[in-house]
PDB file of N, CA and C in Angstrom:
ATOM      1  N   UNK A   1      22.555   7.621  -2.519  1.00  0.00           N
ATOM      2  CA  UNK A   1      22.008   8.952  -2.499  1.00  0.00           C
ATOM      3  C   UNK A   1      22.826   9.836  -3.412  1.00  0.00           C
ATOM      4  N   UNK A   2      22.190  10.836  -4.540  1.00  0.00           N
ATOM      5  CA  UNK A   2      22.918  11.354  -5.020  1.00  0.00           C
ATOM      6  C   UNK A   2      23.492  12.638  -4.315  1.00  0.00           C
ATOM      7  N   UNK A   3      24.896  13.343  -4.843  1.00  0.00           N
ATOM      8  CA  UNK A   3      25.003  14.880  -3.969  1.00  0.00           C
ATOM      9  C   UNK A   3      24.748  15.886  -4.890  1.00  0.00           C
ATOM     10  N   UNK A   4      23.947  16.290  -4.328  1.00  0.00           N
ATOM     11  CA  UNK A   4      23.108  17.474  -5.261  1.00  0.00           C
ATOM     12  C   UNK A   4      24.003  18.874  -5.118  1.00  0.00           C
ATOM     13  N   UNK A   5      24.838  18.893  -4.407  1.00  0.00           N
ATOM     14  CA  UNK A   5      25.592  20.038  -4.555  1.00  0.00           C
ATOM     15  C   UNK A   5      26.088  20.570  -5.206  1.00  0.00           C
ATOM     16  N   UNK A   6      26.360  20.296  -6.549  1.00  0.00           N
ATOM     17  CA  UNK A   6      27.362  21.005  -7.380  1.00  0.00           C
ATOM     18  C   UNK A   6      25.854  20.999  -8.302  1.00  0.00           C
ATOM     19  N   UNK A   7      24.533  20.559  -8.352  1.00  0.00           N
ATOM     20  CA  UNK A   7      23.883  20.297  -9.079  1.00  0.00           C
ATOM     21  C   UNK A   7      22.716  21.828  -8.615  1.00  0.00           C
ATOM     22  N   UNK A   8      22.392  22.226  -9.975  1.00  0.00           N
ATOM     23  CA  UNK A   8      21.827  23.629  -9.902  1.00  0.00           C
ATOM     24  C   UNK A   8      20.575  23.623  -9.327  1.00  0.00           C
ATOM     25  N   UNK A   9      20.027  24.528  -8.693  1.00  0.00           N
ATOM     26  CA  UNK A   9      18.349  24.306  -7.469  1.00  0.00           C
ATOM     27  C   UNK A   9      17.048  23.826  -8.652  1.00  0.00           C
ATOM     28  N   UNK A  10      17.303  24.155  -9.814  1.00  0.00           N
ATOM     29  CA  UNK A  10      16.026  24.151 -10.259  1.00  0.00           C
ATOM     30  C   UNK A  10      15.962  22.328 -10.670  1.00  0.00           C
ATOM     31  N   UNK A  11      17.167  22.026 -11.080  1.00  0.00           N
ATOM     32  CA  UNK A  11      17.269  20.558 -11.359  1.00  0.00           C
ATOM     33  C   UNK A  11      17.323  19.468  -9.987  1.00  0.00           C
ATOM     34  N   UNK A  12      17.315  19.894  -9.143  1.00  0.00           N
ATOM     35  CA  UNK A  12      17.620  19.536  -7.673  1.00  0.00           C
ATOM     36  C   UNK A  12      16.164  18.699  -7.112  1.00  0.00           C
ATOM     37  N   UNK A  13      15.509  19.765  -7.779  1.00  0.00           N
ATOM     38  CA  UNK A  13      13.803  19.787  -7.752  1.00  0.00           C
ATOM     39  C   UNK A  13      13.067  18.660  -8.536  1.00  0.00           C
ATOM     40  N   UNK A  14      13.750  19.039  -9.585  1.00  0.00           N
ATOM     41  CA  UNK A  14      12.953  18.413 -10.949  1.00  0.00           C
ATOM     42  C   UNK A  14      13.463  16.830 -10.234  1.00  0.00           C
ATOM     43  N   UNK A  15      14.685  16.263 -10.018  1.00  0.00           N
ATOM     44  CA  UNK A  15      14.930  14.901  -9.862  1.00  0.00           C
ATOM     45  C   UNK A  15      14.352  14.555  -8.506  1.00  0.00           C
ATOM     46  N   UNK A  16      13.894  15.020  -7.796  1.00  0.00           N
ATOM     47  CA  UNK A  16      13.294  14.612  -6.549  1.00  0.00           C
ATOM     48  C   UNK A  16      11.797  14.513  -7.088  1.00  0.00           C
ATOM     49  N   UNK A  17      11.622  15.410  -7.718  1.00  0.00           N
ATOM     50  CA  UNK A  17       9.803  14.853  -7.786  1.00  0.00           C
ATOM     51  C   UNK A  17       9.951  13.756  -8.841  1.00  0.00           C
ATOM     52  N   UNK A  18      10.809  13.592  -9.610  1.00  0.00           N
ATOM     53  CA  UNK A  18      11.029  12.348 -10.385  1.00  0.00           C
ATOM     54  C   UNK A  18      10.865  11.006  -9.820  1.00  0.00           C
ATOM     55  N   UNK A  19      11.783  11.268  -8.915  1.00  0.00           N
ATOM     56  CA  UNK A  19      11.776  10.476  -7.397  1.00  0.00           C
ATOM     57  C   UNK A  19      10.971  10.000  -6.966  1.00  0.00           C
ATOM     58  N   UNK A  20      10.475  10.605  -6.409  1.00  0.00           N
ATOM     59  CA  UNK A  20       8.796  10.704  -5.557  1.00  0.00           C
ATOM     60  C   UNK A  20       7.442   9.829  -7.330  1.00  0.00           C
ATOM     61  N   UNK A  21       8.039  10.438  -8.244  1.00  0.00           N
ATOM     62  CA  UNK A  21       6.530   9.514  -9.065  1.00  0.00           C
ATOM     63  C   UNK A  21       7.279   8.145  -9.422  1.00  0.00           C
ATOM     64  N   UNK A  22       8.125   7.941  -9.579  1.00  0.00           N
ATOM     65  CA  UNK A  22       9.273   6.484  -9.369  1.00  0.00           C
ATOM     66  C   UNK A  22       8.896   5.550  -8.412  1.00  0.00           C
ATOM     67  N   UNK A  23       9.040   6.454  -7.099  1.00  0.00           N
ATOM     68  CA  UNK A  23       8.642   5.898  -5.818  1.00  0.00           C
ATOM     69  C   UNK A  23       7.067   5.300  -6.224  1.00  0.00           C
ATOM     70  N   UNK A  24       6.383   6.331  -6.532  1.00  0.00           N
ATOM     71  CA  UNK A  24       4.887   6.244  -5.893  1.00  0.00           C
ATOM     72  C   UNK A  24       4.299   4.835  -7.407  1.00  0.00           C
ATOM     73  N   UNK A  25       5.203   4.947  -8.274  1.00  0.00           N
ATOM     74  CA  UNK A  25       4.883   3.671  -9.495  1.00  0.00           C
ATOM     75  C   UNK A  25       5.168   2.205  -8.796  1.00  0.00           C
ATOM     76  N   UNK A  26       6.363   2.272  -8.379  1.00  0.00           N
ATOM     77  CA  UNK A  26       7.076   1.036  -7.540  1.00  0.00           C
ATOM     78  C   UNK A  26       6.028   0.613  -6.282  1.00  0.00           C
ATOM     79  N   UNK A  27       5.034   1.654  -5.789  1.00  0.00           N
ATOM     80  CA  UNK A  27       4.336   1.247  -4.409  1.00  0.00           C
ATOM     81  C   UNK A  27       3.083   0.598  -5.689  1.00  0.00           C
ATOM     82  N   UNK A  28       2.897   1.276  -6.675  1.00  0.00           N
ATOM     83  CA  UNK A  28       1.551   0.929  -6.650  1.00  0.00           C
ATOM     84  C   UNK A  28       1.595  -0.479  -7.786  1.00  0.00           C
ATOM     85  N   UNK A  29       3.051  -0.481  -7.871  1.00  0.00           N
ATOM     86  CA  UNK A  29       2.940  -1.818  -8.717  1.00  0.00           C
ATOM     87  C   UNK A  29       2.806  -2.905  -7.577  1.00  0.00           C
ATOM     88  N   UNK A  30       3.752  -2.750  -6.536  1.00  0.00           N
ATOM     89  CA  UNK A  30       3.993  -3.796  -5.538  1.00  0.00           C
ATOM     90  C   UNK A  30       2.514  -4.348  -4.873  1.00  0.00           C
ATOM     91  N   UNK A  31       1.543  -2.751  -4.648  1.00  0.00           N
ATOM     92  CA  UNK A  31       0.177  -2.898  -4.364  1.00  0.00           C
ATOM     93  C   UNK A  31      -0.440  -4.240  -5.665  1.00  0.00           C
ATOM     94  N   UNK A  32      -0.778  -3.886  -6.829  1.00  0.00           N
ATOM     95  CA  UNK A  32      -0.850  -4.399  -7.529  1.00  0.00           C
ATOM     96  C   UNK A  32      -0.603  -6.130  -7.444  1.00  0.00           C
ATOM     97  N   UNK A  33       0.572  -6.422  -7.851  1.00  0.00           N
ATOM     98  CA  UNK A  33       1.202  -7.581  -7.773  1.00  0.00           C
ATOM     99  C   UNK A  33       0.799  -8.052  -6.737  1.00  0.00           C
ATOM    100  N   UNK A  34       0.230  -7.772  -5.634  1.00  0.00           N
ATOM    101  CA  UNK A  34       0.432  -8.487  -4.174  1.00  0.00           C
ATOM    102  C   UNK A  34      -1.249  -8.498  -4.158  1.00  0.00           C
ATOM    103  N   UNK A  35      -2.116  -8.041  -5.054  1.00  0.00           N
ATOM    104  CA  UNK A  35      -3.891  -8.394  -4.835  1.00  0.00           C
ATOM    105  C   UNK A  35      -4.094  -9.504  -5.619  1.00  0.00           C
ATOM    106  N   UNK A  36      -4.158 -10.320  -4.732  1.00  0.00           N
ATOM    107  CA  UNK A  36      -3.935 -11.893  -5.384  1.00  0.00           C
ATOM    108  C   UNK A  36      -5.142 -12.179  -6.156  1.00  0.00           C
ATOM    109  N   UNK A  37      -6.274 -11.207  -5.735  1.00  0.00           N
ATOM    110  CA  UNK A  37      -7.641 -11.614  -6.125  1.00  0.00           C
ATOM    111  C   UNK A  37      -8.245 -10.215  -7.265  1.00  0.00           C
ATOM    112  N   UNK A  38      -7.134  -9.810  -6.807  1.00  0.00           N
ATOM    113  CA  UNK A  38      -7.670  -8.526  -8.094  1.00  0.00           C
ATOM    114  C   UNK A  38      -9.214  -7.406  -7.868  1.00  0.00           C
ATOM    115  N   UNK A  39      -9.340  -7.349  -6.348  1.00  0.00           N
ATOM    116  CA  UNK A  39     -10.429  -6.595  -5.956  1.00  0.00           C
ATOM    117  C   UNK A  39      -9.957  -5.324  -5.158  1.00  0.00           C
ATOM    118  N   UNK A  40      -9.063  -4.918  -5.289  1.00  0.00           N
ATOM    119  CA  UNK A  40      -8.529  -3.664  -5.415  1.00  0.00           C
ATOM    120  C   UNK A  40      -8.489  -3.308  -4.046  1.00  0.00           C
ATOM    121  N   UNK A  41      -8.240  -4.324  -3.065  1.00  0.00           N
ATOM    122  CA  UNK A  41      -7.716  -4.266  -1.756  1.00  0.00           C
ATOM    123  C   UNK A  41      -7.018  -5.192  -1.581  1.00  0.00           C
ATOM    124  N   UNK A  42      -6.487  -4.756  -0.270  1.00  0.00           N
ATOM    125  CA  UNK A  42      -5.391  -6.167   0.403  1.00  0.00           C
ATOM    126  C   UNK A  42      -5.573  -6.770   1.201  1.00  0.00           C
ATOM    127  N   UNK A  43      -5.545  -7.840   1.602  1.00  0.00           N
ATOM    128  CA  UNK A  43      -6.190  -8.378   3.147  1.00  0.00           C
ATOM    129  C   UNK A  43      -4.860  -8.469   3.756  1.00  0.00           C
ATOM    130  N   UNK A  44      -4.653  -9.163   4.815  1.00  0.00           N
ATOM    131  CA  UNK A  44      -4.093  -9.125   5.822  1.00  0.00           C
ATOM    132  C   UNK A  44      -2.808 -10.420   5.362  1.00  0.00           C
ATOM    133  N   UNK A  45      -2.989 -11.179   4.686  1.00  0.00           N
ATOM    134  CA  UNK A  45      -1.888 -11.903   3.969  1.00  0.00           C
ATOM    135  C   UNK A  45      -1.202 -11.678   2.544  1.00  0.00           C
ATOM    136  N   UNK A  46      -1.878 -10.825   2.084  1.00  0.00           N
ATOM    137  CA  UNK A  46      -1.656  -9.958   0.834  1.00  0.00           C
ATOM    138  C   UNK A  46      -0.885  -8.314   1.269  1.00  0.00           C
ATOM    139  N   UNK A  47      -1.300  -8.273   1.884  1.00  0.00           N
ATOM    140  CA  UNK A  47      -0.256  -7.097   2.440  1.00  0.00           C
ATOM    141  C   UNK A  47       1.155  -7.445   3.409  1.00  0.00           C
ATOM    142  N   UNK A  48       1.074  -8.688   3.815  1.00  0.00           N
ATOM    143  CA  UNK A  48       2.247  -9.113   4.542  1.00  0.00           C
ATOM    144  C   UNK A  48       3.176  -9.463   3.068  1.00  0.00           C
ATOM    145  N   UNK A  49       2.599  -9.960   2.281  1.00  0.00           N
ATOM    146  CA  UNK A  49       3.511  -9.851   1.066  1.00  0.00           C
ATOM    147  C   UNK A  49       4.329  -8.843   0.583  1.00  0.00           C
ATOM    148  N   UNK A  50       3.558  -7.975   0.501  1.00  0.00           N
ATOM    149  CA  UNK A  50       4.260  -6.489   0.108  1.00  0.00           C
ATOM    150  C   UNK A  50       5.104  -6.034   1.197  1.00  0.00           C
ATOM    151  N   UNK A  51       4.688  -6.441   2.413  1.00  0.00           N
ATOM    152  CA  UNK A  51       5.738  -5.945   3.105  1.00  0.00           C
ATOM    153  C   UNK A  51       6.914  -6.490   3.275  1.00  0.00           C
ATOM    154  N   UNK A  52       6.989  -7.676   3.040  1.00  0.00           N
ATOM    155  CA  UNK A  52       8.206  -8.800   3.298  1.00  0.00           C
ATOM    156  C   UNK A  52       8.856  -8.450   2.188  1.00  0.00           C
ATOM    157  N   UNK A  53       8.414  -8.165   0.974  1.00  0.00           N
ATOM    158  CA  UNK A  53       9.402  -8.033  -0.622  1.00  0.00           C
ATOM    159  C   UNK A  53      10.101  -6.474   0.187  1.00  0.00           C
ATOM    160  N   UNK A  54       9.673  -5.685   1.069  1.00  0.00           N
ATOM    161  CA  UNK A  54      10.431  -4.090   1.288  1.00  0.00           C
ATOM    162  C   UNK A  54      11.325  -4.598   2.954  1.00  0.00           C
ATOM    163  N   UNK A  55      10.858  -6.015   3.395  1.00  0.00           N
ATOM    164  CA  UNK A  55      11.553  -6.228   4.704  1.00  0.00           C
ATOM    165  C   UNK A  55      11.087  -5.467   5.836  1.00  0.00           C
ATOM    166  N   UNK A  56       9.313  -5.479   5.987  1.00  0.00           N
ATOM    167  CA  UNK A  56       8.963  -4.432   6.679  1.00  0.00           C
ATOM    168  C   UNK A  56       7.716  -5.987   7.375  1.00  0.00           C
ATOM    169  N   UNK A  57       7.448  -6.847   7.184  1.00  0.00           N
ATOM    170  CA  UNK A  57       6.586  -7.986   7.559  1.00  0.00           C
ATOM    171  C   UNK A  57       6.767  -7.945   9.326  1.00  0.00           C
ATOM    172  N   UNK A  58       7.650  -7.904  10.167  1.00  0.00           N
ATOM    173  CA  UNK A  58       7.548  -7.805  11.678  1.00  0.00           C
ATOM    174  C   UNK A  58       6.810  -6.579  11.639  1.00  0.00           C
ATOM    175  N   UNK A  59       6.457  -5.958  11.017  1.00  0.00           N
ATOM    176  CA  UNK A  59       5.724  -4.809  11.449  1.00  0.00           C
ATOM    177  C   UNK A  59       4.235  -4.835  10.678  1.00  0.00           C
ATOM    178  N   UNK A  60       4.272  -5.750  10.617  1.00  0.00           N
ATOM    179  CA  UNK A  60       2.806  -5.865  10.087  1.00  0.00           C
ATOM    180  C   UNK A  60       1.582  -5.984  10.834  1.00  0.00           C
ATOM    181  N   UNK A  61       1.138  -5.727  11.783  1.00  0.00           N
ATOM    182  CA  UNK A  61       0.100  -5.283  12.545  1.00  0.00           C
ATOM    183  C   UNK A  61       0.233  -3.969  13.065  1.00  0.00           C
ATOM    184  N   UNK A  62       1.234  -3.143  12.989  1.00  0.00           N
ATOM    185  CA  UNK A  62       1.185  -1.797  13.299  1.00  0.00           C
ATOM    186  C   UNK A  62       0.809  -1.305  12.146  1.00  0.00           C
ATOM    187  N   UNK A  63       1.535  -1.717  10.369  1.00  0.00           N
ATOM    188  CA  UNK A  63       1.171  -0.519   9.653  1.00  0.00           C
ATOM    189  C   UNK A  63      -0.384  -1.162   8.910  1.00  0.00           C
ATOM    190  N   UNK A  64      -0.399  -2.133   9.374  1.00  0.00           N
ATOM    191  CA  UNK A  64      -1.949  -2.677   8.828  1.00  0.00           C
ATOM    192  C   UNK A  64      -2.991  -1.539   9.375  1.00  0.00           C
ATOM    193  N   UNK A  65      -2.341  -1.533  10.892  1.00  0.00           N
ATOM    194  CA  UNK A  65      -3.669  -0.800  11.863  1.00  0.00           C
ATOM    195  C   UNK A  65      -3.160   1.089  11.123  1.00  0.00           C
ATOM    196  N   UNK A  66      -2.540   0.854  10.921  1.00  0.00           N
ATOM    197  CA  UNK A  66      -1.896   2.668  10.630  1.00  0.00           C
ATOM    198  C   UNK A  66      -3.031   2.818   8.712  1.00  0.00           C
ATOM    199  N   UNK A  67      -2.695   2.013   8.244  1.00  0.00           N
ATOM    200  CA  UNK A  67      -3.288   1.586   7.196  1.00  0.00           C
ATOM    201  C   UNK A  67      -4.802   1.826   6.518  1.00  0.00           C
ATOM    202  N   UNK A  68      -5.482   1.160   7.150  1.00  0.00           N
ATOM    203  CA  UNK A  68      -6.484   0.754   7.468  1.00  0.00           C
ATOM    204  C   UNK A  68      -6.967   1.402   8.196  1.00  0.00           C
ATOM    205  N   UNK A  69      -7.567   2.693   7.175  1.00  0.00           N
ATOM    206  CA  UNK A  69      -8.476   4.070   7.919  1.00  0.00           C
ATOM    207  C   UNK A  69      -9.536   3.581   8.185  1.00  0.00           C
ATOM    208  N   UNK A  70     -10.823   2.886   7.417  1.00  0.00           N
ATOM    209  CA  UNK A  70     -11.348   2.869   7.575  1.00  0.00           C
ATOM    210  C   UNK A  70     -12.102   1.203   8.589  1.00  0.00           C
ATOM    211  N   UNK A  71     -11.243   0.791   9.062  1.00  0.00           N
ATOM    212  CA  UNK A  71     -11.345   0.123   9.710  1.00  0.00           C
ATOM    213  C   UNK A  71     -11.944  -1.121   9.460  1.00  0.00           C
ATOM    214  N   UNK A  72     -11.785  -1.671   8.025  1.00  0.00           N
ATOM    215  CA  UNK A  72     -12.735  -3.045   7.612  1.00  0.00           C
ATOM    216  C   UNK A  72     -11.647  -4.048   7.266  1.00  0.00           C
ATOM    217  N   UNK A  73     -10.728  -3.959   8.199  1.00  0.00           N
ATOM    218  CA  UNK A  73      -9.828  -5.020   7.978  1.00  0.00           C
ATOM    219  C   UNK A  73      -9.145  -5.324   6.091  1.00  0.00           C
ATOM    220  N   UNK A  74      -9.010  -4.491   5.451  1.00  0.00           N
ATOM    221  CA  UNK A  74      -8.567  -4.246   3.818  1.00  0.00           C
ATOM    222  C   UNK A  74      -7.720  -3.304   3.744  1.00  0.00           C
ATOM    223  N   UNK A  75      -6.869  -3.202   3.819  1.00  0.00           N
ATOM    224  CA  UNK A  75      -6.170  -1.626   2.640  1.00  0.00           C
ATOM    225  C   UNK A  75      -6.201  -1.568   1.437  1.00  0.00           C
ATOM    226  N   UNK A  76      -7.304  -0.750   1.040  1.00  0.00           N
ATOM    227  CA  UNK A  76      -7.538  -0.108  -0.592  1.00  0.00           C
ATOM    228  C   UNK A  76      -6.471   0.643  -0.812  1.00  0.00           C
ATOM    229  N   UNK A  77      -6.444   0.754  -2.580  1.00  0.00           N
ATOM    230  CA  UNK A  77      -5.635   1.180  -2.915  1.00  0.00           C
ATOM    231  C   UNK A  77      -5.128   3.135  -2.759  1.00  0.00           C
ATOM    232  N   UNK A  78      -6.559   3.593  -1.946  1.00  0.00           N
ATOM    233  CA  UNK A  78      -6.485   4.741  -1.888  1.00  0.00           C
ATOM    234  C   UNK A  78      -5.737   4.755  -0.367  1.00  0.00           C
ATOM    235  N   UNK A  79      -5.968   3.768   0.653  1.00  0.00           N
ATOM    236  CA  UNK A  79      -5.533   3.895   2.097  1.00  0.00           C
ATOM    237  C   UNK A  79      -3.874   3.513   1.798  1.00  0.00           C
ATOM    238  N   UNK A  80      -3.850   2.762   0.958  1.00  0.00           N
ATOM    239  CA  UNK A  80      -2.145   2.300   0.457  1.00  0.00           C
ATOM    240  C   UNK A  80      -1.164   3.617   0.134  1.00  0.00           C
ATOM    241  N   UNK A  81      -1.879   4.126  -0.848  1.00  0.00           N
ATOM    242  CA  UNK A  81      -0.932   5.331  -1.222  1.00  0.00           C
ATOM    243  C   UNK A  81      -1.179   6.746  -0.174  1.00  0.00           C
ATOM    244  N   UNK A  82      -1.832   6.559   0.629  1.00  0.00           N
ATOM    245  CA  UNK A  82      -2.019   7.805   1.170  1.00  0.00           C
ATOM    246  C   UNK A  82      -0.407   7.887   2.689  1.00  0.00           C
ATOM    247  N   UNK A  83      -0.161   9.042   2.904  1.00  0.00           N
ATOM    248  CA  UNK A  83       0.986   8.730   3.904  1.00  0.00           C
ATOM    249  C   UNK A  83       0.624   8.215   4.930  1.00  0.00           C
ATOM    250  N   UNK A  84       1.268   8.008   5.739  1.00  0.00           N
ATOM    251  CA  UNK A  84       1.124   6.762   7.145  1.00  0.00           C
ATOM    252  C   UNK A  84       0.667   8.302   8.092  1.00  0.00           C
ATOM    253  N   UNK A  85       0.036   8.129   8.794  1.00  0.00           N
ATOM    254  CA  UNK A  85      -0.623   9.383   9.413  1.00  0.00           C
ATOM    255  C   UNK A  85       0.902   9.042  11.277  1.00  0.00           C
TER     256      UNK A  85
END
């Protein structure tokens, strides 16, 4: 973690949303890489992938179901990036 303290508010800002589109490239590559079939969802063994590369796979029926708004057993790439409700 960096210490932003000696570091001035307006730049404080700027590297956190840096952050955050860093972050949000790294999710959507991992999304990516892990659609084995290239149809722009994940099934239920394609998303245990992605979760095991972040060490999050024991929890894979909670954030599947957290996931998976619309309830068709897939997380699209729009239910992927959206926050965990």
């Amino acid at each position: 973690m960096q210490d932003y303290s000696a570091t001035p508010r307006k730049w404080r800002a700027y590297d956190q949303a840096a952050a955050s589109v860093l972050d949000e490239a790294e999710r959507l590559a991992a999304f990516k890489a892990n659609d084995a079939n290239n149809d722009g969802e994940l099934d239920k063994a394609e998303y245990r992938n992605v979760l095991q590369a972040r060490d999050y796979a024991e929890q894979l029926d909670n954030l599947l179901q957290q996931r998976d708004t619309n309830r068709d057993g897939l997380v699209s790439a729009g239910e992927y990036r959206a926050p965990i409700q």
